[in-house]
PDB file of N, CA and C in Angstrom:
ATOM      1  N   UNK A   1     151.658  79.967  85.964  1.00  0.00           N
ATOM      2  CA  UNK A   1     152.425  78.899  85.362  1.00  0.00           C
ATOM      3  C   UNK A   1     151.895  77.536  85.805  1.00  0.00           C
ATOM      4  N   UNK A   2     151.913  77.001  87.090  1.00  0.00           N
ATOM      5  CA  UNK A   2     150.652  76.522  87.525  1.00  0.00           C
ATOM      6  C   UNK A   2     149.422  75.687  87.063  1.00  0.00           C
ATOM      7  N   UNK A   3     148.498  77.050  86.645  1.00  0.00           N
ATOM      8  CA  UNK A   3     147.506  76.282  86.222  1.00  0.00           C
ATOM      9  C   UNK A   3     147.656  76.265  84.806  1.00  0.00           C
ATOM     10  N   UNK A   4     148.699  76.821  84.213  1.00  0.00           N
ATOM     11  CA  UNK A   4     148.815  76.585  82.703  1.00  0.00           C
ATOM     12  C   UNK A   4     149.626  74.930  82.753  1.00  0.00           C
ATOM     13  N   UNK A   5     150.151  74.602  83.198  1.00  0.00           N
ATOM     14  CA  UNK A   5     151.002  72.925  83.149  1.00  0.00           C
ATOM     15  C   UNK A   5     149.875  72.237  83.711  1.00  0.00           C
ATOM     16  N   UNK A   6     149.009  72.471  84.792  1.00  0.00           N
ATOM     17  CA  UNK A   6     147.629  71.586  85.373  1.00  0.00           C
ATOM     18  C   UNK A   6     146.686  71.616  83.850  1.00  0.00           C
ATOM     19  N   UNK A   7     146.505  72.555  82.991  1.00  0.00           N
ATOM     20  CA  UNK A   7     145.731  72.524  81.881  1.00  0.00           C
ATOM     21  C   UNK A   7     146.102  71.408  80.849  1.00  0.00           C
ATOM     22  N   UNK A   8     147.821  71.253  80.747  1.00  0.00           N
ATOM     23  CA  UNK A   8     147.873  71.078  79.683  1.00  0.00           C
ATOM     24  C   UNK A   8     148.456  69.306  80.249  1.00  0.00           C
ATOM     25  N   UNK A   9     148.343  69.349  81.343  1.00  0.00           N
ATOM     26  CA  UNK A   9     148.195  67.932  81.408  1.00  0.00           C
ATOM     27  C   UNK A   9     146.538  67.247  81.567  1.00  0.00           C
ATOM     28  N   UNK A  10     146.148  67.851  82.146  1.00  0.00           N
ATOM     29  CA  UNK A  10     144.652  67.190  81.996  1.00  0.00           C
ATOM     30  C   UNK A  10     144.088  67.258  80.254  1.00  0.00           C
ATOM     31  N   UNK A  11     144.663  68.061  79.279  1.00  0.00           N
ATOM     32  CA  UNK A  11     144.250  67.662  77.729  1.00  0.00           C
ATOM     33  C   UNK A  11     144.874  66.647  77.386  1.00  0.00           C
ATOM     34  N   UNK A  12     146.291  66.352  77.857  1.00  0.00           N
ATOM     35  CA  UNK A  12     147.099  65.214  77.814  1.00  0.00           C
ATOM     36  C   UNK A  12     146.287  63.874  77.959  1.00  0.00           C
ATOM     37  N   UNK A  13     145.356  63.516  79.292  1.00  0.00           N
ATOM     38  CA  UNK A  13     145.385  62.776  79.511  1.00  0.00           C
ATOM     39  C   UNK A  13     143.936  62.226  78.828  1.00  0.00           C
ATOM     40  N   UNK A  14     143.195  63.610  78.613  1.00  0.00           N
ATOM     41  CA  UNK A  14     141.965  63.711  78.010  1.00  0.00           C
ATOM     42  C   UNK A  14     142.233  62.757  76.507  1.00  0.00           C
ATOM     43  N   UNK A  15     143.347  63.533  75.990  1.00  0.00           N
ATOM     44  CA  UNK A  15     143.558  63.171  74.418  1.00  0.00           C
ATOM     45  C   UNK A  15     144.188  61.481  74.666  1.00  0.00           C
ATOM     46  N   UNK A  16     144.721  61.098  75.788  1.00  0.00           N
ATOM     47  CA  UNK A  16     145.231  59.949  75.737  1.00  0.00           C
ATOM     48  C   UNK A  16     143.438  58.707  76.163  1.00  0.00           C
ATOM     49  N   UNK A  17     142.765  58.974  77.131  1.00  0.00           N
ATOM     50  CA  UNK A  17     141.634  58.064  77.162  1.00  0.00           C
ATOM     51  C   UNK A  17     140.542  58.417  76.595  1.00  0.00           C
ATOM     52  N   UNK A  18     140.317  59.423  76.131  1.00  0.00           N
ATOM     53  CA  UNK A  18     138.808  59.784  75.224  1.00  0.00           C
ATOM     54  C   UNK A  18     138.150  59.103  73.736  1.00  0.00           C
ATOM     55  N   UNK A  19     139.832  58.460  73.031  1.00  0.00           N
ATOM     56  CA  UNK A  19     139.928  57.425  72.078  1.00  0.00           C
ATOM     57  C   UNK A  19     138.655  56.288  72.811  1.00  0.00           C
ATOM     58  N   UNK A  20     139.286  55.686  74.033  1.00  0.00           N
ATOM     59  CA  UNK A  20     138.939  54.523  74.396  1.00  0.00           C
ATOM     60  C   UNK A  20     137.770  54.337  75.049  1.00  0.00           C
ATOM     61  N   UNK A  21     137.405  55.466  75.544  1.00  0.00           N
ATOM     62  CA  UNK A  21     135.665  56.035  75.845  1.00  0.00           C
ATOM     63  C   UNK A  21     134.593  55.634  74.763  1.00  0.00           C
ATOM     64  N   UNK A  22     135.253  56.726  73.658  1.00  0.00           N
ATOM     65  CA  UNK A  22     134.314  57.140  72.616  1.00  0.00           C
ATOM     66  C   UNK A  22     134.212  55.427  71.792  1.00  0.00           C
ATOM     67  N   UNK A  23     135.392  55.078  71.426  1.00  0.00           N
ATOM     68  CA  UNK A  23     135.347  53.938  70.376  1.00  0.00           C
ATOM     69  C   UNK A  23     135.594  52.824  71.212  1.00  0.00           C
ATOM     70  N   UNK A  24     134.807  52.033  71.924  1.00  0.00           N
ATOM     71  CA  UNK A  24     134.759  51.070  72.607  1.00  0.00           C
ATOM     72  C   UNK A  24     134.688  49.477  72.394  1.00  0.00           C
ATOM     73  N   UNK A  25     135.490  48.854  72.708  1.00  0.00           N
ATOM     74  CA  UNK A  25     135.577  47.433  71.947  1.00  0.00           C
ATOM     75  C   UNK A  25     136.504  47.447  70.717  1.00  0.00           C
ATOM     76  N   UNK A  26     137.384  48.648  70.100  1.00  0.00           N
ATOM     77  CA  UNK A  26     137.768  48.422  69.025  1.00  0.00           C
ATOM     78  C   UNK A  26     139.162  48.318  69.313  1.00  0.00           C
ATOM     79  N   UNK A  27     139.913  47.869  68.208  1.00  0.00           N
ATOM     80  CA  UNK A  27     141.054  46.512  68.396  1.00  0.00           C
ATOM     81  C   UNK A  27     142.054  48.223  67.924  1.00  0.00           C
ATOM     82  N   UNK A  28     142.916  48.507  68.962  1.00  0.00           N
ATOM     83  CA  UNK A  28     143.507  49.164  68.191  1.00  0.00           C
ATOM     84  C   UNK A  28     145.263  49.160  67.746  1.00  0.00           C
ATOM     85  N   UNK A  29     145.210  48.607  66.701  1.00  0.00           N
ATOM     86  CA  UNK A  29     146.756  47.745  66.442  1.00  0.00           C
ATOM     87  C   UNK A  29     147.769  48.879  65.540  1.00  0.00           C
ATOM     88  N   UNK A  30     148.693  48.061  65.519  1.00  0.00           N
ATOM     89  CA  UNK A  30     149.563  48.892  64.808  1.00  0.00           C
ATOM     90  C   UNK A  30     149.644  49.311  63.278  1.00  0.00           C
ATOM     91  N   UNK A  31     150.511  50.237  62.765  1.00  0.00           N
ATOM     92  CA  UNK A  31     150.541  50.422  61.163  1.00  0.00           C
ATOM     93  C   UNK A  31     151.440  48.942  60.497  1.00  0.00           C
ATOM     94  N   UNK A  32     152.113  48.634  61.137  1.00  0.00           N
ATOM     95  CA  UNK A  32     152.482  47.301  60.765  1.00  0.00           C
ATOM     96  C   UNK A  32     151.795  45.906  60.298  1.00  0.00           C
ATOM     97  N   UNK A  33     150.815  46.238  61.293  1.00  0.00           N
ATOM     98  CA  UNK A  33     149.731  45.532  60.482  1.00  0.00           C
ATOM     99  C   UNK A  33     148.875  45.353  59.437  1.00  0.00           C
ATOM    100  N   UNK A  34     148.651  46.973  59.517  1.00  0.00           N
ATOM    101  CA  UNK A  34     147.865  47.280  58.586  1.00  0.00           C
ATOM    102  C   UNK A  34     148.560  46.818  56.993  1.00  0.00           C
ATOM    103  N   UNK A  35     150.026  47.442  57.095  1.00  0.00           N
ATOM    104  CA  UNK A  35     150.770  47.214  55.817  1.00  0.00           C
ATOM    105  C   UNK A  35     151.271  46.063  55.768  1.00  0.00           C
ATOM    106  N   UNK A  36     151.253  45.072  56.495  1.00  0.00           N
ATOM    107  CA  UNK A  36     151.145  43.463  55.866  1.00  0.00           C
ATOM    108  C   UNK A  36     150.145  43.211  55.542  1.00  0.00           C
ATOM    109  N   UNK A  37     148.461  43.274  56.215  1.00  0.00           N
ATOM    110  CA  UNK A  37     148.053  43.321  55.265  1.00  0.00           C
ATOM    111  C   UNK A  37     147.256  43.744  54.354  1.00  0.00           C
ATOM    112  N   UNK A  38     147.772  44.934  53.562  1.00  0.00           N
ATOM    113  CA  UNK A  38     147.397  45.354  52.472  1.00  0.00           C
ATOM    114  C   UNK A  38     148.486  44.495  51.219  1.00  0.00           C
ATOM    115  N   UNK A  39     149.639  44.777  51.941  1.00  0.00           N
ATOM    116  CA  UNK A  39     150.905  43.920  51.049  1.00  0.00           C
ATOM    117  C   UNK A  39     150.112  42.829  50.760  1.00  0.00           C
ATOM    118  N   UNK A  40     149.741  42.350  51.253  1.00  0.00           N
ATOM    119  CA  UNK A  40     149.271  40.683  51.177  1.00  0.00           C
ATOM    120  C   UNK A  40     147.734  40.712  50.215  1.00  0.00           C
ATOM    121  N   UNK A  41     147.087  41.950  51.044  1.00  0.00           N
ATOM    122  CA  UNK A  41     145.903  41.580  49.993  1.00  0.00           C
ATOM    123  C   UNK A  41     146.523  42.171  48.194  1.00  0.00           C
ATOM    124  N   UNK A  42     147.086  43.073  47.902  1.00  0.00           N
ATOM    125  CA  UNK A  42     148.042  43.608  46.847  1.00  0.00           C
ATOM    126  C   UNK A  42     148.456  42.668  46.015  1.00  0.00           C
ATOM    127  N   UNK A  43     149.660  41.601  46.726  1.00  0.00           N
ATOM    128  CA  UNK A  43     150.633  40.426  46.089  1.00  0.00           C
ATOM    129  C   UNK A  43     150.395  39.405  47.118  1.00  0.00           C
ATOM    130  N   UNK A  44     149.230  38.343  46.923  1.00  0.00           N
ATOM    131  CA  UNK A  44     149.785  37.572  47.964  1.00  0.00           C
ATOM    132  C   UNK A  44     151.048  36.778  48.083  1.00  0.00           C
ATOM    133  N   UNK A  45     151.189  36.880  46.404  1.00  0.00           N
ATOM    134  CA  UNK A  45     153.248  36.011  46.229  1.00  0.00           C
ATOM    135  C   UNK A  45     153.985  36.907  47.205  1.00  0.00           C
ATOM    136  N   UNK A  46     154.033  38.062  47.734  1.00  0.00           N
ATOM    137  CA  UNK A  46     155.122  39.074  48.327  1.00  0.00           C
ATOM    138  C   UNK A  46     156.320  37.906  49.461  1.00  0.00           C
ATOM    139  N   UNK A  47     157.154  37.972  49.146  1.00  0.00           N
ATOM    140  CA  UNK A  47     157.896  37.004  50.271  1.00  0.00           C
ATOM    141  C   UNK A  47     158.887  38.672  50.522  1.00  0.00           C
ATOM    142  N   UNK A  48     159.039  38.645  51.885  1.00  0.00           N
ATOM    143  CA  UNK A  48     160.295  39.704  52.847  1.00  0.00           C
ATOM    144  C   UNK A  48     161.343  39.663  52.362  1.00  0.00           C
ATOM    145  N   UNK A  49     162.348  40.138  52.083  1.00  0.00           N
ATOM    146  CA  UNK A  49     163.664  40.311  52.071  1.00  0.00           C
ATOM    147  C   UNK A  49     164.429  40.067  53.074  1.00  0.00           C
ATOM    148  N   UNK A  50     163.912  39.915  54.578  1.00  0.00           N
ATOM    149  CA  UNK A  50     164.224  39.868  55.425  1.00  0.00           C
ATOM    150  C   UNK A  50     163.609  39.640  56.626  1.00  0.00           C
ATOM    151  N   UNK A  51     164.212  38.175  57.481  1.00  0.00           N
ATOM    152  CA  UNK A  51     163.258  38.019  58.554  1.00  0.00           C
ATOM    153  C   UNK A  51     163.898  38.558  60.062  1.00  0.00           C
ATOM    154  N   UNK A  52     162.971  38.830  60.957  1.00  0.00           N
ATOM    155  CA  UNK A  52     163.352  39.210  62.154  1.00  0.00           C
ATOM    156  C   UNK A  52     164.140  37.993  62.802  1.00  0.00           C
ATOM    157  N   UNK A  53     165.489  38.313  63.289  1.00  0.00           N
ATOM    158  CA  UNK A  53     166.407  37.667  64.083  1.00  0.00           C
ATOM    159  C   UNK A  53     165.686  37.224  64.919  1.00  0.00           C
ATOM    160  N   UNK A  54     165.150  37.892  65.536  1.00  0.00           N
ATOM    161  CA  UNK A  54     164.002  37.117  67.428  1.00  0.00           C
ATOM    162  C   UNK A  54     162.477  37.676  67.194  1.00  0.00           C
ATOM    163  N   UNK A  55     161.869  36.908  67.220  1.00  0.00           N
ATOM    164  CA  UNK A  55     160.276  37.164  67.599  1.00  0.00           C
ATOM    165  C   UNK A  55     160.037  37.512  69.025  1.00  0.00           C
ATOM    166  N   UNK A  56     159.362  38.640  69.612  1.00  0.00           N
ATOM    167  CA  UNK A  56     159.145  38.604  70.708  1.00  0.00           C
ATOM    168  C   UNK A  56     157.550  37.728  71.027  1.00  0.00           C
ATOM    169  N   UNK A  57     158.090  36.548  72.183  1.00  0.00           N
ATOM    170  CA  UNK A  57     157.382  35.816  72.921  1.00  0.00           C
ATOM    171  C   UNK A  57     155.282  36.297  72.668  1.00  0.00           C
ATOM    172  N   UNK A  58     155.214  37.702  72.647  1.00  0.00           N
ATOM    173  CA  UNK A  58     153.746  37.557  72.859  1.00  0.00           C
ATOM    174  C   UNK A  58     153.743  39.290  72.368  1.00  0.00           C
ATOM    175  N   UNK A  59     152.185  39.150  72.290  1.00  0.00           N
ATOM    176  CA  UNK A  59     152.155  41.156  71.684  1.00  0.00           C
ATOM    177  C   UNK A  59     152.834  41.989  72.600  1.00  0.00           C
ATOM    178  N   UNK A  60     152.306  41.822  74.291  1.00  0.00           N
ATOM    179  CA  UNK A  60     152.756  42.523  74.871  1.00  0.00           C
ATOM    180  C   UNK A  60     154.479  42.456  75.658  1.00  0.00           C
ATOM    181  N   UNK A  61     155.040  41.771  75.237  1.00  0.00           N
ATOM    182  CA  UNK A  61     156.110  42.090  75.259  1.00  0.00           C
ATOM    183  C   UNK A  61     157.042  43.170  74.786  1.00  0.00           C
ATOM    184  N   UNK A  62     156.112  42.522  72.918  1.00  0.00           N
ATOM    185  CA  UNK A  62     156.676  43.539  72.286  1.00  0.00           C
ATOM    186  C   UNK A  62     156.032  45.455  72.145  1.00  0.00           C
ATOM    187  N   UNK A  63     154.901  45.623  72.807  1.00  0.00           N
ATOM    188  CA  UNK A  63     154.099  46.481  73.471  1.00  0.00           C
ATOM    189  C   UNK A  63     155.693  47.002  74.626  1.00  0.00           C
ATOM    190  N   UNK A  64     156.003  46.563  75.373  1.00  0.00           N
ATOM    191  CA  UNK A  64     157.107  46.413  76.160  1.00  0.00           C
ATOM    192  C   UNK A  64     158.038  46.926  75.609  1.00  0.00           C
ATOM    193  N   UNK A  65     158.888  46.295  74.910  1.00  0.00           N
ATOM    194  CA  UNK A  65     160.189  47.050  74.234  1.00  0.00           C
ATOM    195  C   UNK A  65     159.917  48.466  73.525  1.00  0.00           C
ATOM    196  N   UNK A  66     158.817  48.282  72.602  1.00  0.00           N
ATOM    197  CA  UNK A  66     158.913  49.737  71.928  1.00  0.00           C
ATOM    198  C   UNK A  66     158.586  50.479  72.802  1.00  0.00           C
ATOM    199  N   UNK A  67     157.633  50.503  74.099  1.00  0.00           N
ATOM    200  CA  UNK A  67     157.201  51.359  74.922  1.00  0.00           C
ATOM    201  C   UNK A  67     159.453  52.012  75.412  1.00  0.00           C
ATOM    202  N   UNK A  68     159.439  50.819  75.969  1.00  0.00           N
ATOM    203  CA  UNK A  68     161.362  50.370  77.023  1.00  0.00           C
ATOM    204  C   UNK A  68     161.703  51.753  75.398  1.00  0.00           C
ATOM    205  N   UNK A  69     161.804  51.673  74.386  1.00  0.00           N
ATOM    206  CA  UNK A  69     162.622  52.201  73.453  1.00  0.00           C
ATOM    207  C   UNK A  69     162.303  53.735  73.386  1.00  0.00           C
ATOM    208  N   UNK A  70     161.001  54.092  73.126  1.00  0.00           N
ATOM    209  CA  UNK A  70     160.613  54.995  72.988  1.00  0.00           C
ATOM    210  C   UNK A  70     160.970  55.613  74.502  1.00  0.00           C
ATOM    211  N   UNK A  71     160.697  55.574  75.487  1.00  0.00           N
ATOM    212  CA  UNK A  71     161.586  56.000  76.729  1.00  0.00           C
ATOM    213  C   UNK A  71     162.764  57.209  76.581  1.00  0.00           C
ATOM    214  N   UNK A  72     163.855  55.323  76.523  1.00  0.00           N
ATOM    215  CA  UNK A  72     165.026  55.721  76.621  1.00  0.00           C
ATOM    216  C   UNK A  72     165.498  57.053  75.372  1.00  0.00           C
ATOM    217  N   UNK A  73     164.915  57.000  74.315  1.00  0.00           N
ATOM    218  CA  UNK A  73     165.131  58.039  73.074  1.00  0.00           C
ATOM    219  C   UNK A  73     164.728  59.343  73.550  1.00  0.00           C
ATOM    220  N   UNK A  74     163.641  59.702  74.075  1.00  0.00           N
ATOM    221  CA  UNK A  74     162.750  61.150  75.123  1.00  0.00           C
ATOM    222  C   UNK A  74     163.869  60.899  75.745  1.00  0.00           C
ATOM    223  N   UNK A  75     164.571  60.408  76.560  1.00  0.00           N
ATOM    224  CA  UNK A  75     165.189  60.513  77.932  1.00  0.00           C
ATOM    225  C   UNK A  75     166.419  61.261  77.106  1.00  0.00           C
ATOM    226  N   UNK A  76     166.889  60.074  76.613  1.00  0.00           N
ATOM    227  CA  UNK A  76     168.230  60.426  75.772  1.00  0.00           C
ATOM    228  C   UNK A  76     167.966  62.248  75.023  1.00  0.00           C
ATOM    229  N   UNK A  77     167.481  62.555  74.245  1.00  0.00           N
ATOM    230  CA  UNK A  77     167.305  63.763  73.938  1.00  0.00           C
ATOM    231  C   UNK A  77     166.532  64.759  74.403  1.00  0.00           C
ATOM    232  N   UNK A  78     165.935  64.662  75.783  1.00  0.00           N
ATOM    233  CA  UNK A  78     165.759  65.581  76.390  1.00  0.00           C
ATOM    234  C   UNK A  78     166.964  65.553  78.005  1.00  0.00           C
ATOM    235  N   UNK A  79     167.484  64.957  77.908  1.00  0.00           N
ATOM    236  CA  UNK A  79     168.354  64.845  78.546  1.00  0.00           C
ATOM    237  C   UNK A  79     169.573  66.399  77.769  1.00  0.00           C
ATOM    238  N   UNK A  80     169.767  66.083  76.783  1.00  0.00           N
ATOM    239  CA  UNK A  80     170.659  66.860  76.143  1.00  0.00           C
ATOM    240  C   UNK A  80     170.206  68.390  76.017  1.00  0.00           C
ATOM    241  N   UNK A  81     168.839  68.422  75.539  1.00  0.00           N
ATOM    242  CA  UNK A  81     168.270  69.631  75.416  1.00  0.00           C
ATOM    243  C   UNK A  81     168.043  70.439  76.915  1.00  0.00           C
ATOM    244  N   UNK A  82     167.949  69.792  77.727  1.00  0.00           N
ATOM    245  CA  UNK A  82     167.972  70.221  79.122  1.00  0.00           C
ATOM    246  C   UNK A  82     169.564  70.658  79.657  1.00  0.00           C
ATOM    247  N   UNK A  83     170.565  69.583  79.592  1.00  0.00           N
ATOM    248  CA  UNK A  83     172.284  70.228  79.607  1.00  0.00           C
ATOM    249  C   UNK A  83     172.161  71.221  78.857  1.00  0.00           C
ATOM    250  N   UNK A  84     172.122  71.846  77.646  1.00  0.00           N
ATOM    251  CA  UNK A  84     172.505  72.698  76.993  1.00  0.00           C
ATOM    252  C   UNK A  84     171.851  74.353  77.170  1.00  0.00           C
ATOM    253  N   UNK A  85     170.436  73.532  77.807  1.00  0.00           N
ATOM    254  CA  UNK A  85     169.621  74.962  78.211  1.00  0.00           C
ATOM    255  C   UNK A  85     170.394  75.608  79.428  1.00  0.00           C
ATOM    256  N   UNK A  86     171.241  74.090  80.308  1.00  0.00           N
ATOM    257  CA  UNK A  86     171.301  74.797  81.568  1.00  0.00           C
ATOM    258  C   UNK A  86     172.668  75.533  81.134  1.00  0.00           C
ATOM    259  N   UNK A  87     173.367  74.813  80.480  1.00  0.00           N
ATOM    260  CA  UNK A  87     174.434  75.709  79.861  1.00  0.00           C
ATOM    261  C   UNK A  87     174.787  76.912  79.616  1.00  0.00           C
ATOM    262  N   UNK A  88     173.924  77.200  78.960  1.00  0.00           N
ATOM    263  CA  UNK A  88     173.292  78.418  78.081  1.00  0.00           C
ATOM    264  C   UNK A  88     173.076  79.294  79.352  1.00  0.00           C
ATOM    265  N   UNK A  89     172.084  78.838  80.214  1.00  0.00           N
ATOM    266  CA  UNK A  89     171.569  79.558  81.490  1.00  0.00           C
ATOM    267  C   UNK A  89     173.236  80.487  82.282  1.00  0.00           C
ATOM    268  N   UNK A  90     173.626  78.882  82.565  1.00  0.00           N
ATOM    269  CA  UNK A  90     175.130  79.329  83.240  1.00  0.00           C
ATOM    270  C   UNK A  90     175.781  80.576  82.832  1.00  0.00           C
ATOM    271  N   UNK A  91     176.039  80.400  81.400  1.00  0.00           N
ATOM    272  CA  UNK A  91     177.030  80.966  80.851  1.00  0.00           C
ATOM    273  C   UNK A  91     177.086  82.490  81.000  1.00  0.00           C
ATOM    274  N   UNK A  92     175.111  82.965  80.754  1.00  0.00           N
ATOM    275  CA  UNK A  92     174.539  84.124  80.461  1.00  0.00           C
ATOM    276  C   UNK A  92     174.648  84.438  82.344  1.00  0.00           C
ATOM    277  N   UNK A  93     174.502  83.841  83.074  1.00  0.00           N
ATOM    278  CA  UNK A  93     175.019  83.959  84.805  1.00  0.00           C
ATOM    279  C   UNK A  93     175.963  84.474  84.697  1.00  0.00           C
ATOM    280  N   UNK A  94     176.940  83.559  84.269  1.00  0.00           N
ATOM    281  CA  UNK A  94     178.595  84.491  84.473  1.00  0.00           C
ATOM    282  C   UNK A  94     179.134  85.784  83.761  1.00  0.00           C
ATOM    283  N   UNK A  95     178.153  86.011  82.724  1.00  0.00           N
ATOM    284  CA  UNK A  95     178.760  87.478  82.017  1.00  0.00           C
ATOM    285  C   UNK A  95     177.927  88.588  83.015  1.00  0.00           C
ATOM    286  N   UNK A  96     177.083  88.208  83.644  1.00  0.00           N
ATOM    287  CA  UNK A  96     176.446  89.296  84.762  1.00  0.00           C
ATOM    288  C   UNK A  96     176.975  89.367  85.739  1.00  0.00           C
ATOM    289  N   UNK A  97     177.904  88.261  86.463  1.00  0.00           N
ATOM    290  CA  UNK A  97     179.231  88.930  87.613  1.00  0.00           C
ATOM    291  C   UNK A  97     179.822  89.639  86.817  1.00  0.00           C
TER     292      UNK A  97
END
C-alpha cells in the first residue's frame, strides 16, 4: 500500500512540473482569457451584461482566491465523504458485537 501511494504521488507531481520543463517560457493563462479574446476577435461591439463588483488588485491575488476557493470546496466535500465512510465503517463495527 506503501509503495502504491509513493507511486502515485510521484506521477502527481511528475504530471504537475513536466508541463513546465518541457514547454518553457510559455505564458500559461487561463480559459477566461482565451474566451474574451476570441469574443472580441468574433464581435468587437460585444459589451458584458455584467461587470465584476471588485477587481482583484493584481493576477496573483486573484491566482490566490481561486487557489483559497478551490481548497475550501476539496476540503468541504471530502470532508463529508470521509464522515460518511467512517460512518458506514462504525455502523458495520456494531452489527459484529
Amino acid at each position: 500500500m506503501v509503495k502504491q501511494n509513493m507511486i502515485l504521488i510521484l506521477l502527481v507531481v511528475l504530471i504537475a512540473i513536466l508541463p513546465l520543463i518541457i514547454v518553457k517560457g510559455a505564458e500559461f493563462g487561463g480559459a477566461d482569457g482565451q474566451a474574451e479574446e476570441l469574443i472580441n476577435e468574433i464581435n468587437p461591439n460585444y459589451k458584458p451584461w455584467v461587470n465584476p463588483f471588485w477587481e482583484p488588485p493584481s493576477g496573483e491575488i486573484e491566482s490566490l482566491l481561486f487557489a483559497l476557493q478551490a481548497a475550501i470546496g476539496s476540503g468541504f466535500i471530502f470532508y463529508f465523504i470521509g464522515y460518511h465512510k467512517g460512518m458506514k465503517k462504525g455502523q458495520e463495527s456494531e452489527k459484529c458485537l
